[in-house]
C-alpha atoms as a PDB file:
ATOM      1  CA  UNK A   1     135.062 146.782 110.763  1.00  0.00           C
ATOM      2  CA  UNK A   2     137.303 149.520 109.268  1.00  0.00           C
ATOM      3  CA  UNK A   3     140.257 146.838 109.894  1.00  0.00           C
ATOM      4  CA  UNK A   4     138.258 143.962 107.390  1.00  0.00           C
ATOM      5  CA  UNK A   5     137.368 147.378 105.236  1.00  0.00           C
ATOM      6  CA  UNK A   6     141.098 148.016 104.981  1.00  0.00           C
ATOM      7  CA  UNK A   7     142.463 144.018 104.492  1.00  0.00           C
ATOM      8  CA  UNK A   8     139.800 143.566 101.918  1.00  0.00           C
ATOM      9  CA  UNK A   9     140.523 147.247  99.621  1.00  0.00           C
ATOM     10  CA  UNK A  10     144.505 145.766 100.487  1.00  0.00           C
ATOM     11  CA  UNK A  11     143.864 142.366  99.002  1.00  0.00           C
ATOM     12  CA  UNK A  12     141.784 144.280  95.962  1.00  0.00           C
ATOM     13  CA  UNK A  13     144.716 146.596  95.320  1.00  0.00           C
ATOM     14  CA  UNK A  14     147.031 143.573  95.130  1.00  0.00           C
ATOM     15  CA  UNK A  15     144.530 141.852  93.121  1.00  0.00           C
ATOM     16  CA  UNK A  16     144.562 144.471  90.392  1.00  0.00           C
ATOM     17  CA  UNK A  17     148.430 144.850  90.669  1.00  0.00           C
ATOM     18  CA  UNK A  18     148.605 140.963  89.615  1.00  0.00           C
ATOM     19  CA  UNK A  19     146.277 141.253  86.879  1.00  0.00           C
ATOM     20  CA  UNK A  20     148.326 144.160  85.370  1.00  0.00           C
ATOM     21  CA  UNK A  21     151.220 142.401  85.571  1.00  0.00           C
ATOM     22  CA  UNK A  22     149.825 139.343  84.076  1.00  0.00           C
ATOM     23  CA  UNK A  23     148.773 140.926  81.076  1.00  0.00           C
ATOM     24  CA  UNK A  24     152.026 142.963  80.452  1.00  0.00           C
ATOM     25  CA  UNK A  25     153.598 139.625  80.635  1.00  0.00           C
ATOM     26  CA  UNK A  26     151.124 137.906  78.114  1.00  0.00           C
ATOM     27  CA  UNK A  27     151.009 140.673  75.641  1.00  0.00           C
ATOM     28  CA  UNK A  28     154.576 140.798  75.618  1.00  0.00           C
ATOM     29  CA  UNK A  29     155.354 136.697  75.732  1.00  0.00           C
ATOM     30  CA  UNK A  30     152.586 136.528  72.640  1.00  0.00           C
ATOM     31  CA  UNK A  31     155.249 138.441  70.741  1.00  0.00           C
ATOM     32  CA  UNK A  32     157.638 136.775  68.393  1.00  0.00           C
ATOM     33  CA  UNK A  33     160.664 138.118  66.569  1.00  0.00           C
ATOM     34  CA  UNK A  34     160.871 138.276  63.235  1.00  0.00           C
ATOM     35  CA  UNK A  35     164.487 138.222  61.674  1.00  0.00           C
ATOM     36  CA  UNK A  36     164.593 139.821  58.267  1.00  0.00           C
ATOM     37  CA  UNK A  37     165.952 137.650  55.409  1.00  0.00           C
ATOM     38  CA  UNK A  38     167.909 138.932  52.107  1.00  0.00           C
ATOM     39  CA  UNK A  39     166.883 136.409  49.973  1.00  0.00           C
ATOM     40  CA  UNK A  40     168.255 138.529  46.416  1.00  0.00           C
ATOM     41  CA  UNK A  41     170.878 140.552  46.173  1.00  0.00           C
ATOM     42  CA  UNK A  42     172.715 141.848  43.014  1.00  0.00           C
ATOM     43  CA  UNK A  43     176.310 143.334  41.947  1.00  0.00           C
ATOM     44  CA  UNK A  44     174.344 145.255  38.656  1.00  0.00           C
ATOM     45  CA  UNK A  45     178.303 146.296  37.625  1.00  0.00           C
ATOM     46  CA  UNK A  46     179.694 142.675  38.231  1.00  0.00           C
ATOM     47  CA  UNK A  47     177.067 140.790  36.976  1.00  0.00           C
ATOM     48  CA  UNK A  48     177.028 139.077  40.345  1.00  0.00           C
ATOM     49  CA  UNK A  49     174.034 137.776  41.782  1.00  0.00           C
ATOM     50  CA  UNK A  50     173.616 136.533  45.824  1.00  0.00           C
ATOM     51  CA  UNK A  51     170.404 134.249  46.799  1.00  0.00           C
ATOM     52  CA  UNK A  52     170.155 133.742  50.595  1.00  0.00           C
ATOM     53  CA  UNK A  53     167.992 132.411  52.429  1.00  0.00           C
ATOM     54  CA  UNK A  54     169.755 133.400  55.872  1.00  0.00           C
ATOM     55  CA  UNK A  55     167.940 135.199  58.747  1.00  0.00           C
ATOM     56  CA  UNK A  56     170.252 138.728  59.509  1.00  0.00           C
ATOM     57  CA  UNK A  57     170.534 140.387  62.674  1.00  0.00           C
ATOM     58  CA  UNK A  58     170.841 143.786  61.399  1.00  0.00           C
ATOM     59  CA  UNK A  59     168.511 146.594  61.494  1.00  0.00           C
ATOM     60  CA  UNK A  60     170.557 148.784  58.638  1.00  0.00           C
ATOM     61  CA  UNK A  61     169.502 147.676  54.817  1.00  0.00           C
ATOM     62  CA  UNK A  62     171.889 149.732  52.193  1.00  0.00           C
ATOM     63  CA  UNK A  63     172.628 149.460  48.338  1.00  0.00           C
ATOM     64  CA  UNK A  64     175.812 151.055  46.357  1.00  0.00           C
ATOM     65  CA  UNK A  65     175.059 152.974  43.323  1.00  0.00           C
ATOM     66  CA  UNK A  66     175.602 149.084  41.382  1.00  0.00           C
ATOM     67  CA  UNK A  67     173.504 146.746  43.572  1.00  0.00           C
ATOM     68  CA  UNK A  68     169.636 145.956  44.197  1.00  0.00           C
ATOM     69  CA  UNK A  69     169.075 144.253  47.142  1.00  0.00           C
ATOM     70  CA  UNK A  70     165.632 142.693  48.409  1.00  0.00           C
ATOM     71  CA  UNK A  71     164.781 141.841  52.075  1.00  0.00           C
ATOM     72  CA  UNK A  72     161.627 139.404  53.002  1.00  0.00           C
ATOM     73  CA  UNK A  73     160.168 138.852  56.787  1.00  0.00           C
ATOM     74  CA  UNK A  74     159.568 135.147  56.615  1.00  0.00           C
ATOM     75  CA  UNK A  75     156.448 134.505  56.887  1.00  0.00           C
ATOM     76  CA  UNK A  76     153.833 131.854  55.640  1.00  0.00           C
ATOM     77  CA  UNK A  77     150.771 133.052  53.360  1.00  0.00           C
ATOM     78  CA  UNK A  78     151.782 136.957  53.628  1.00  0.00           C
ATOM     79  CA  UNK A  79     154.465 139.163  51.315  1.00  0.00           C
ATOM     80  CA  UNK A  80     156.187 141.335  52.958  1.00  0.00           C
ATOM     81  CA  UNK A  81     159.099 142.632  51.063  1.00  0.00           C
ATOM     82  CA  UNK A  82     161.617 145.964  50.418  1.00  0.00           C
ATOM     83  CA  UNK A  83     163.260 146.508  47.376  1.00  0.00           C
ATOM     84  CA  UNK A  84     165.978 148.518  47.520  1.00  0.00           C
ATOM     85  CA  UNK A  85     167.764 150.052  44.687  1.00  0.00           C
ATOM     86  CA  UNK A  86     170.896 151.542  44.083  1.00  0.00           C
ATOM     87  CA  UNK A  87     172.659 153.474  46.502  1.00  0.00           C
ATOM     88  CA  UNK A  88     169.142 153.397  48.764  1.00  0.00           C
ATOM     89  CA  UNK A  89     169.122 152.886  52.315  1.00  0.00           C
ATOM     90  CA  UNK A  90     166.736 151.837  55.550  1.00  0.00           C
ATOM     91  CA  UNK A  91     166.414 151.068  59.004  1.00  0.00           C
ATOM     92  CA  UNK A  92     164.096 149.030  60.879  1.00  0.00           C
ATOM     93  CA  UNK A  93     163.401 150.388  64.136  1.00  0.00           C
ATOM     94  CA  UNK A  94     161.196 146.856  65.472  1.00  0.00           C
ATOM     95  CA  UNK A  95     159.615 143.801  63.756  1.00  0.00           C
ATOM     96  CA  UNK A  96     157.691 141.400  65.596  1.00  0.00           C
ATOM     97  CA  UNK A  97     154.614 139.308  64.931  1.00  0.00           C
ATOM     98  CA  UNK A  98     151.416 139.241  67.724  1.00  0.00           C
ATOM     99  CA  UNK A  99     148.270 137.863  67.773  1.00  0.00           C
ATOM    100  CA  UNK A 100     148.584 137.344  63.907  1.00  0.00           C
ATOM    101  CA  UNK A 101     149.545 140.234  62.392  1.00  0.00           C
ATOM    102  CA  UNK A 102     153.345 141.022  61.375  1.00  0.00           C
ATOM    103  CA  UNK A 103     154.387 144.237  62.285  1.00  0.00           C
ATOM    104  CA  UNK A 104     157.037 145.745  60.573  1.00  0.00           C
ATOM    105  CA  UNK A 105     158.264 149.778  61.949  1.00  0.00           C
ATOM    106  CA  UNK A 106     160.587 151.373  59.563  1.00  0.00           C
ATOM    107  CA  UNK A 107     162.703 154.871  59.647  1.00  0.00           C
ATOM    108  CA  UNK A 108     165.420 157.114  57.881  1.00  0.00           C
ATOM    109  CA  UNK A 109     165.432 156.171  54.429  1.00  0.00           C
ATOM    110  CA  UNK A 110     167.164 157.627  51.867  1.00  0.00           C
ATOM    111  CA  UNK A 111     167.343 156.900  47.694  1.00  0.00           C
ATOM    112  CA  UNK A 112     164.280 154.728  46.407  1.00  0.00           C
ATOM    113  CA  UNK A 113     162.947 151.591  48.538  1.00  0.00           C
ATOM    114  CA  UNK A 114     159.727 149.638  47.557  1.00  0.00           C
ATOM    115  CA  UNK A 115     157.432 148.316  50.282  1.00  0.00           C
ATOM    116  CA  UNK A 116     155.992 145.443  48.810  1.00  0.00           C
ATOM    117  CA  UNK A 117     152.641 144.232  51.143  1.00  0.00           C
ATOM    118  CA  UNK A 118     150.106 141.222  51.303  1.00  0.00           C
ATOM    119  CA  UNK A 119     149.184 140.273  54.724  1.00  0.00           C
ATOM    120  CA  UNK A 120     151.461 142.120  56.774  1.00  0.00           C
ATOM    121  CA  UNK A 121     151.515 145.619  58.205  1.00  0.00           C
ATOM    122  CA  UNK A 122     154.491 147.784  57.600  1.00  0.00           C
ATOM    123  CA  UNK A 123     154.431 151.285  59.711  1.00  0.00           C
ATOM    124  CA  UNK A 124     156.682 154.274  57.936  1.00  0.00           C
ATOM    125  CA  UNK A 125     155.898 157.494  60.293  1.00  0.00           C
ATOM    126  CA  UNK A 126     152.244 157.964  60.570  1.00  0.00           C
ATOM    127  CA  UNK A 127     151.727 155.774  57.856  1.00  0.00           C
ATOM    128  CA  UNK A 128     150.767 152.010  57.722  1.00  0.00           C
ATOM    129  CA  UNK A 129     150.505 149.758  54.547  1.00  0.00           C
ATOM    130  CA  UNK A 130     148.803 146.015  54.788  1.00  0.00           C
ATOM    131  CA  UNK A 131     147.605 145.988  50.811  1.00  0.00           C
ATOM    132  CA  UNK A 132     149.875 146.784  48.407  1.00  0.00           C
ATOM    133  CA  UNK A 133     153.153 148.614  47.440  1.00  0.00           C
ATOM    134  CA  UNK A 134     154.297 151.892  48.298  1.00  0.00           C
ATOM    135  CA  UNK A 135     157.704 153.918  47.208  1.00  0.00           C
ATOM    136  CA  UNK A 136     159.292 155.680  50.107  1.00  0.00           C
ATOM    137  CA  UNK A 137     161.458 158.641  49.287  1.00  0.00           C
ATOM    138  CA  UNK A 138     163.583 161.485  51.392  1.00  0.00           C
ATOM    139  CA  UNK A 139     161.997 164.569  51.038  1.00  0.00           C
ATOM    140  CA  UNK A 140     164.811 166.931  52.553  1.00  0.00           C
ATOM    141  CA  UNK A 141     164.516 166.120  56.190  1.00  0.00           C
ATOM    142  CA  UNK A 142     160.925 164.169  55.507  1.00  0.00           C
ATOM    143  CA  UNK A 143     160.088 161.360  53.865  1.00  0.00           C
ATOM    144  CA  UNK A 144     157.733 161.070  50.928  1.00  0.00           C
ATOM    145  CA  UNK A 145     155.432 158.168  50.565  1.00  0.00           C
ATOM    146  CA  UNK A 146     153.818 157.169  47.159  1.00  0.00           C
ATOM    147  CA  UNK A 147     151.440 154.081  46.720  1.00  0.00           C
ATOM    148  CA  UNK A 148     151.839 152.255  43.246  1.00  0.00           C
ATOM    149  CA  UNK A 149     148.883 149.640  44.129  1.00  0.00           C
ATOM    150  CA  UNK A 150     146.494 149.502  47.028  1.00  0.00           C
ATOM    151  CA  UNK A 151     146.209 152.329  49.530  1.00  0.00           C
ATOM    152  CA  UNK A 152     148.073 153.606  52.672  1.00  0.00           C
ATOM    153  CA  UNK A 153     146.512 154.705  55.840  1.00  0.00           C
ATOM    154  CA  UNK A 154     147.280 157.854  57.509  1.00  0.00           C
ATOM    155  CA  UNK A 155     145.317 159.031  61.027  1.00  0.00           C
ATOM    156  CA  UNK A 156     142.364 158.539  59.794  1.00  0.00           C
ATOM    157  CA  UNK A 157     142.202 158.752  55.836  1.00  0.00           C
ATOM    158  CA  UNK A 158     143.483 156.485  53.020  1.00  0.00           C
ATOM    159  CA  UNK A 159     146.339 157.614  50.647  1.00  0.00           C
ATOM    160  CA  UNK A 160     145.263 156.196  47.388  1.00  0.00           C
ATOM    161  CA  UNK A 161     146.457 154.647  44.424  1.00  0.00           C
ATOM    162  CA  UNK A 162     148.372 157.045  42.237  1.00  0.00           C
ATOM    163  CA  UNK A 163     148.609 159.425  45.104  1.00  0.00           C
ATOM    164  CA  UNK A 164     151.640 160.749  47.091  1.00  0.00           C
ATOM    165  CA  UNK A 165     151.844 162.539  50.499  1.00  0.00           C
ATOM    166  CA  UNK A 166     154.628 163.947  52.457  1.00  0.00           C
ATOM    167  CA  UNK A 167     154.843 163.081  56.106  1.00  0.00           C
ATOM    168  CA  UNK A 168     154.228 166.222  57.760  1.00  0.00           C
ATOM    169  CA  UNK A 169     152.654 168.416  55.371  1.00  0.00           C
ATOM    170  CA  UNK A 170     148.889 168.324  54.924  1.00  0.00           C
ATOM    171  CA  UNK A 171     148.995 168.267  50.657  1.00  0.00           C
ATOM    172  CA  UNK A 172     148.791 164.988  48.343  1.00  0.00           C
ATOM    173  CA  UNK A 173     149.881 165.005  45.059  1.00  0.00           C
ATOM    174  CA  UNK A 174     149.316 162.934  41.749  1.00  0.00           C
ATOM    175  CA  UNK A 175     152.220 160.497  41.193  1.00  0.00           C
ATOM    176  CA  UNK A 176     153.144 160.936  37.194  1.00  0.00           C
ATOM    177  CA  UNK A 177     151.534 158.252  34.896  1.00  0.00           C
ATOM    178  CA  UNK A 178     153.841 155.581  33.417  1.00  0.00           C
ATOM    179  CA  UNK A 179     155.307 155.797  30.422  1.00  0.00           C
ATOM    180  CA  UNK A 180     154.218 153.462  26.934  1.00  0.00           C
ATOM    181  CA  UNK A 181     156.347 150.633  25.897  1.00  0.00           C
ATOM    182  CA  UNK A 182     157.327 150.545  22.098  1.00  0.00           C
ATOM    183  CA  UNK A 183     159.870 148.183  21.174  1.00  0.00           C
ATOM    184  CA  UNK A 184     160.224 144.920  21.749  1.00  0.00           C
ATOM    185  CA  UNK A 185     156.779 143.683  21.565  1.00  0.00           C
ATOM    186  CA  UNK A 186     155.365 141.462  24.443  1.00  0.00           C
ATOM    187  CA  UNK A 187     156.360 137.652  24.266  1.00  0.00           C
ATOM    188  CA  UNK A 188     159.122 138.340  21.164  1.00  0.00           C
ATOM    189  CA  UNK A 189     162.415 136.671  20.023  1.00  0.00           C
ATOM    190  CA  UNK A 190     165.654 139.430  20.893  1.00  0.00           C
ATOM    191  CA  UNK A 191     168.250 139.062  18.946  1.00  0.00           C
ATOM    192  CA  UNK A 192     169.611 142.945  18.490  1.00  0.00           C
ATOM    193  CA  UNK A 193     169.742 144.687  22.287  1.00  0.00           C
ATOM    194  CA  UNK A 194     166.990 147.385  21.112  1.00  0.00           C
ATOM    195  CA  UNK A 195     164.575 148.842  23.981  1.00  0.00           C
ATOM    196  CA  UNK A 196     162.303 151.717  22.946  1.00  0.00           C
ATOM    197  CA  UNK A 197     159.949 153.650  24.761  1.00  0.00           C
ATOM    198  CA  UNK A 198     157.809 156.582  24.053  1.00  0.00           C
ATOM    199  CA  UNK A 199     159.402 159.911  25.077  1.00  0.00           C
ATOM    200  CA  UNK A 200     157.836 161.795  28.299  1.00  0.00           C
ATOM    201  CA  UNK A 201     157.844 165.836  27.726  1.00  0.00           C
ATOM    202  CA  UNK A 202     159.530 166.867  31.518  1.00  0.00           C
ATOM    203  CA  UNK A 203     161.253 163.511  32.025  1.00  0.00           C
ATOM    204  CA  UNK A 204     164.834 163.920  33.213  1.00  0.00           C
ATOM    205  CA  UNK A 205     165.819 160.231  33.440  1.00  0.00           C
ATOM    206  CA  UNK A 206     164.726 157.165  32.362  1.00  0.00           C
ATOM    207  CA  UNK A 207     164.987 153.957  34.198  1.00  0.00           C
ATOM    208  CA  UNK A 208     165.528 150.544  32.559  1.00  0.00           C
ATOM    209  CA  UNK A 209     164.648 147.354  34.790  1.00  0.00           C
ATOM    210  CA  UNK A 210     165.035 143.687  33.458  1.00  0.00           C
ATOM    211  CA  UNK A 211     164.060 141.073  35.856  1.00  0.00           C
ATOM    212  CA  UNK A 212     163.916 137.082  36.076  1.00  0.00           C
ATOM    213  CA  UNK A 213     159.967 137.351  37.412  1.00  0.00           C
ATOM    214  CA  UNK A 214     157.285 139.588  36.153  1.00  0.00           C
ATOM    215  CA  UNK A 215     157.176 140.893  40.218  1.00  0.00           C
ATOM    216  CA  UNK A 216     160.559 141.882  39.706  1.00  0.00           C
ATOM    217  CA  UNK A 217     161.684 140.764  42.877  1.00  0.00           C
ATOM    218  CA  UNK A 218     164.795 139.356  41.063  1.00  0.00           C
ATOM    219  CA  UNK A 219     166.310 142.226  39.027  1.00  0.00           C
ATOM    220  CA  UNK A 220     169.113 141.483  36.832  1.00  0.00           C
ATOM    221  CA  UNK A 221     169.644 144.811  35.191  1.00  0.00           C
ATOM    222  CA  UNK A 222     168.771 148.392  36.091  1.00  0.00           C
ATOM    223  CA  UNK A 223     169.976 151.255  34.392  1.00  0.00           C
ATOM    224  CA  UNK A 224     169.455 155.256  34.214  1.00  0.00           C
ATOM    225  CA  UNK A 225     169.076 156.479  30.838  1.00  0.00           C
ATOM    226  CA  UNK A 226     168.437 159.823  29.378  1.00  0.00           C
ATOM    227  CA  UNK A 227     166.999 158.903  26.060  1.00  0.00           C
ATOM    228  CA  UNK A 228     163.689 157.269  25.335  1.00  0.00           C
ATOM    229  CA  UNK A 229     165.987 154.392  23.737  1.00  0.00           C
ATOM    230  CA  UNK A 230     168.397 151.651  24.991  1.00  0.00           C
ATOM    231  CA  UNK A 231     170.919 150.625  22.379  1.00  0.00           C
ATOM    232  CA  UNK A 232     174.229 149.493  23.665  1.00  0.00           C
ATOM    233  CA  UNK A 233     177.136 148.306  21.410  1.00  0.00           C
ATOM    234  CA  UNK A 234     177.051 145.356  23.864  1.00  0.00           C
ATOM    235  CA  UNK A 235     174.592 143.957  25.783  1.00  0.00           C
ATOM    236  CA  UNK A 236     175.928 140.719  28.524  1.00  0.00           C
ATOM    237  CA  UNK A 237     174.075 139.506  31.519  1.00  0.00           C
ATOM    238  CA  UNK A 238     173.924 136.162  33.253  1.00  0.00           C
ATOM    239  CA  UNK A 239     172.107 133.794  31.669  1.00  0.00           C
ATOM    240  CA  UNK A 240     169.693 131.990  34.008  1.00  0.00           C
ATOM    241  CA  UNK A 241     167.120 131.651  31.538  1.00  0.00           C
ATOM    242  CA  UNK A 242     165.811 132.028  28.190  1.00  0.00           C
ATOM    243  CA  UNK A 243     162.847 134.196  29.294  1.00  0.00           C
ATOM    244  CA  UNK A 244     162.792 138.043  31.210  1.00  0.00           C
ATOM    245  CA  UNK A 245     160.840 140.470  31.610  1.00  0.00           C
ATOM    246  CA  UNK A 246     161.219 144.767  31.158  1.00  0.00           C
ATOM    247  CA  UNK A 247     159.540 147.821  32.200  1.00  0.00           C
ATOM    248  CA  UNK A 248     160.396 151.651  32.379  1.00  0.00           C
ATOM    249  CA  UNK A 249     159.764 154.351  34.338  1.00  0.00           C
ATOM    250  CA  UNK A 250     161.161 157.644  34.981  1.00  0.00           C
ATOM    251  CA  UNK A 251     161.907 160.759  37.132  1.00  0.00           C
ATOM    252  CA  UNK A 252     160.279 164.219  36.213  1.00  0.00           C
ATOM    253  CA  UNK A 253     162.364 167.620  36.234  1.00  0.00           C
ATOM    254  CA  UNK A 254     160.916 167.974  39.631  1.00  0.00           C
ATOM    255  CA  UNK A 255     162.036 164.951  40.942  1.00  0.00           C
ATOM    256  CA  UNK A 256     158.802 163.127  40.645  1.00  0.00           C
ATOM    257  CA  UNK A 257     158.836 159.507  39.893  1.00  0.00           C
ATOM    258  CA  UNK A 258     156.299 158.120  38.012  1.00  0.00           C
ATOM    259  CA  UNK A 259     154.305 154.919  37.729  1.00  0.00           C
ATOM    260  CA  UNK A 260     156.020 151.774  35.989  1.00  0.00           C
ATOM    261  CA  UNK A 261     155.271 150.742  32.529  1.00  0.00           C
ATOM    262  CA  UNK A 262     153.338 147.695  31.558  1.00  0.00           C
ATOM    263  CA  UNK A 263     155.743 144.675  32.202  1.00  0.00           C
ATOM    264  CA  UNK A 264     156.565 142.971  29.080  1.00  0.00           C
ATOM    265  CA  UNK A 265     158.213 139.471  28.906  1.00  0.00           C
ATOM    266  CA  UNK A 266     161.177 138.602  26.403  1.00  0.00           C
ATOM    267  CA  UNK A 267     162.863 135.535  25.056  1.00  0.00           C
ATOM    268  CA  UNK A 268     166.656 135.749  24.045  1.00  0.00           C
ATOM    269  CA  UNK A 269     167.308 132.792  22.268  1.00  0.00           C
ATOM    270  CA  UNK A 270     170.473 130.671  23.330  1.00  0.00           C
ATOM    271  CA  UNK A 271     173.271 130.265  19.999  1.00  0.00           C
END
C-alpha cells in the first residue's frame, strides 16, 4: 500500500510540476513586444523636421538643447506617447503588451519628458499612469512626477490633477497654475511676429511652444524666454500650413513648472 501511496503522491508531484510549467510558458508566450516608434522629430535650430513611421530597437530616447522629439508604442485605439524636449532624456527598461493591456516600464530621466496616456499603462517607479498626461522631472537623484490631466496611481492612492509628488518622499505639492494668454487673440490673422502673455510674479523663464496640432504632438517652435513678450526682428519657420497653434508656460524661481496656457490657434496668411 505505502508503494501505490508513494507512485500516486510521485505522479501528483509531477502533475503540479507540469502545470507550473505550463503556465510560465503561457503567461510568457501571451506576451508581445512592442517596438517604440519616433514618428516626429524636430531640428528647432535648423528648421528641420523628421516624420517616421519606423519601429526602433533602442531603449535610450535623448533630445539636444535644439530638438523635440516624440516616441509612440503602436498601438490601435490607445495613445501612448513621450514628448521629449530639449536636451531631455529616457530609458525604457521593458514594453510589452499581455492579455490587453500595454505595458510600458520607464527609468532615469533627466530634462522635461511628457507621458501622454489613453489606454495604455506606463509604470515610472512606483508610479503607473493609464488616463492622462504626466511631466516627469529629475529631482537630484529622484525623479519628480507631475500630472497635467487625469491622475497617477501610487501604492495605493491617486496623485491628482494639478498635483506633484516626488518618488520617495511622502509630500505632494501644488503644480503652479498656467499663465493668461494676451496677444494674439484666438482664431486671428498674424501678420507682425507679436506674442504676449501676462507676467507671472516668481517666474524665471518663460516657454514659447508653436505646434501644427492643438495636442502639440508636432512642435515646430519652442523657445525659453525671460520676458512676458515674444518680439523677434525676424520670425521664419517651415511653412506646412496656414494654421498653428501657441501656448505658454513657465518655470518658477524654485524650479517649479507650471500648468500650460489655454491653446490658442493662429492663421499666418501666405503673400
Amino acid at each position: 500500500m505505502s508503494f501505490f501511496r508513494n507512485c500516486n503522491f510521485a505522479l501528483f508531484l509531477c502533475f503540479c510540476c507540469f502545470f507550473i510549467l505550463f503556465f510560465w510558458f503561457f503567461i510568457f508566450s501571451c506576451e508581445k513586444r512592442i517596438d517604440p516608434v519616433v514618428f516626429w522629430q524636430f531640428d528647432l535650430e535648423h528648421q528641420e523636421k523628421f516624420f517616421h513611421h519606423s519601429t526602433s530597437e533602442k531603449d535610450f530616447f535623448s533630445t539636444d538643447r535644439g530638438e523635440i522629439k516624440v516616441v509612440s508604442f503602436p498601438s490601435y485605439q490607445r495613445t501612448c506617447l513621450m514628448k521629449l524636449y530639449p536636451s531631455s532624456s529616457i530609458r525604457v527598461r521593458r514594453i510589452f503588451y499581455h492579455f490587453g493591456n500595454f505595458n510600458i516600464y520607464l527609468d532615469s530621466v533627466s530634462g522635461n519628458v511628457l507621458l501622454i496616456s489613453s489606454g495604455c499603462n506606463f509604470y515610472i517607479g512606483d508610479v503607473v499612469l493609464k488616463e492622462g498626461i504626466l511631466r516627469v522631472l529629475p529631482d537630484e537623484a529622484k525623479i519628480r512626477v507631475e500630472v497635467l490631466e487625469g491622475s497617477a496611481k501610487i501604492f495605493d492612492f491617486n496623485i491628482k490633477k494639478g498635483q506633484g509628488y516626488v518618488l520617495g518622499e511622502d509630500k505632494i505639492y501644488m503644480i503652479p497654475k498656467g499663465v493668461s494668454l494676451v496677444f494674439p487673440k484666438d482664431g486671428v490673422d498674424v501678420n507682425i511676429p507679436l506674442f504676449l502673455w501676462e507676467k507671472v510674479q516668481g517666474a524665471k523663464s518663460y516657454f514659447l511652444e508653436i505646434s501644427l496640432d492643438q495636442d502639440f504632438f508636432k512642435t515646430i517652435f519652442f523657445s525659453e524666454i525671460k520676458d512676458n513678450r515674444f518680439f523677434p526682428d525676424s520670425f521664419t519657420f517651415f511653412r506646412f500650413s496656414d494654421s498653428f497653434f501657441w501656448r505658454v508656460w513657465y518655470e518658477t524661481e524654485d524650479g517649479r513648472f507650471s500648468f500650460f496656457s489655454e491653446t490658442r490657434k493662429i492663421r499666418i496668411p501666405s503673400f
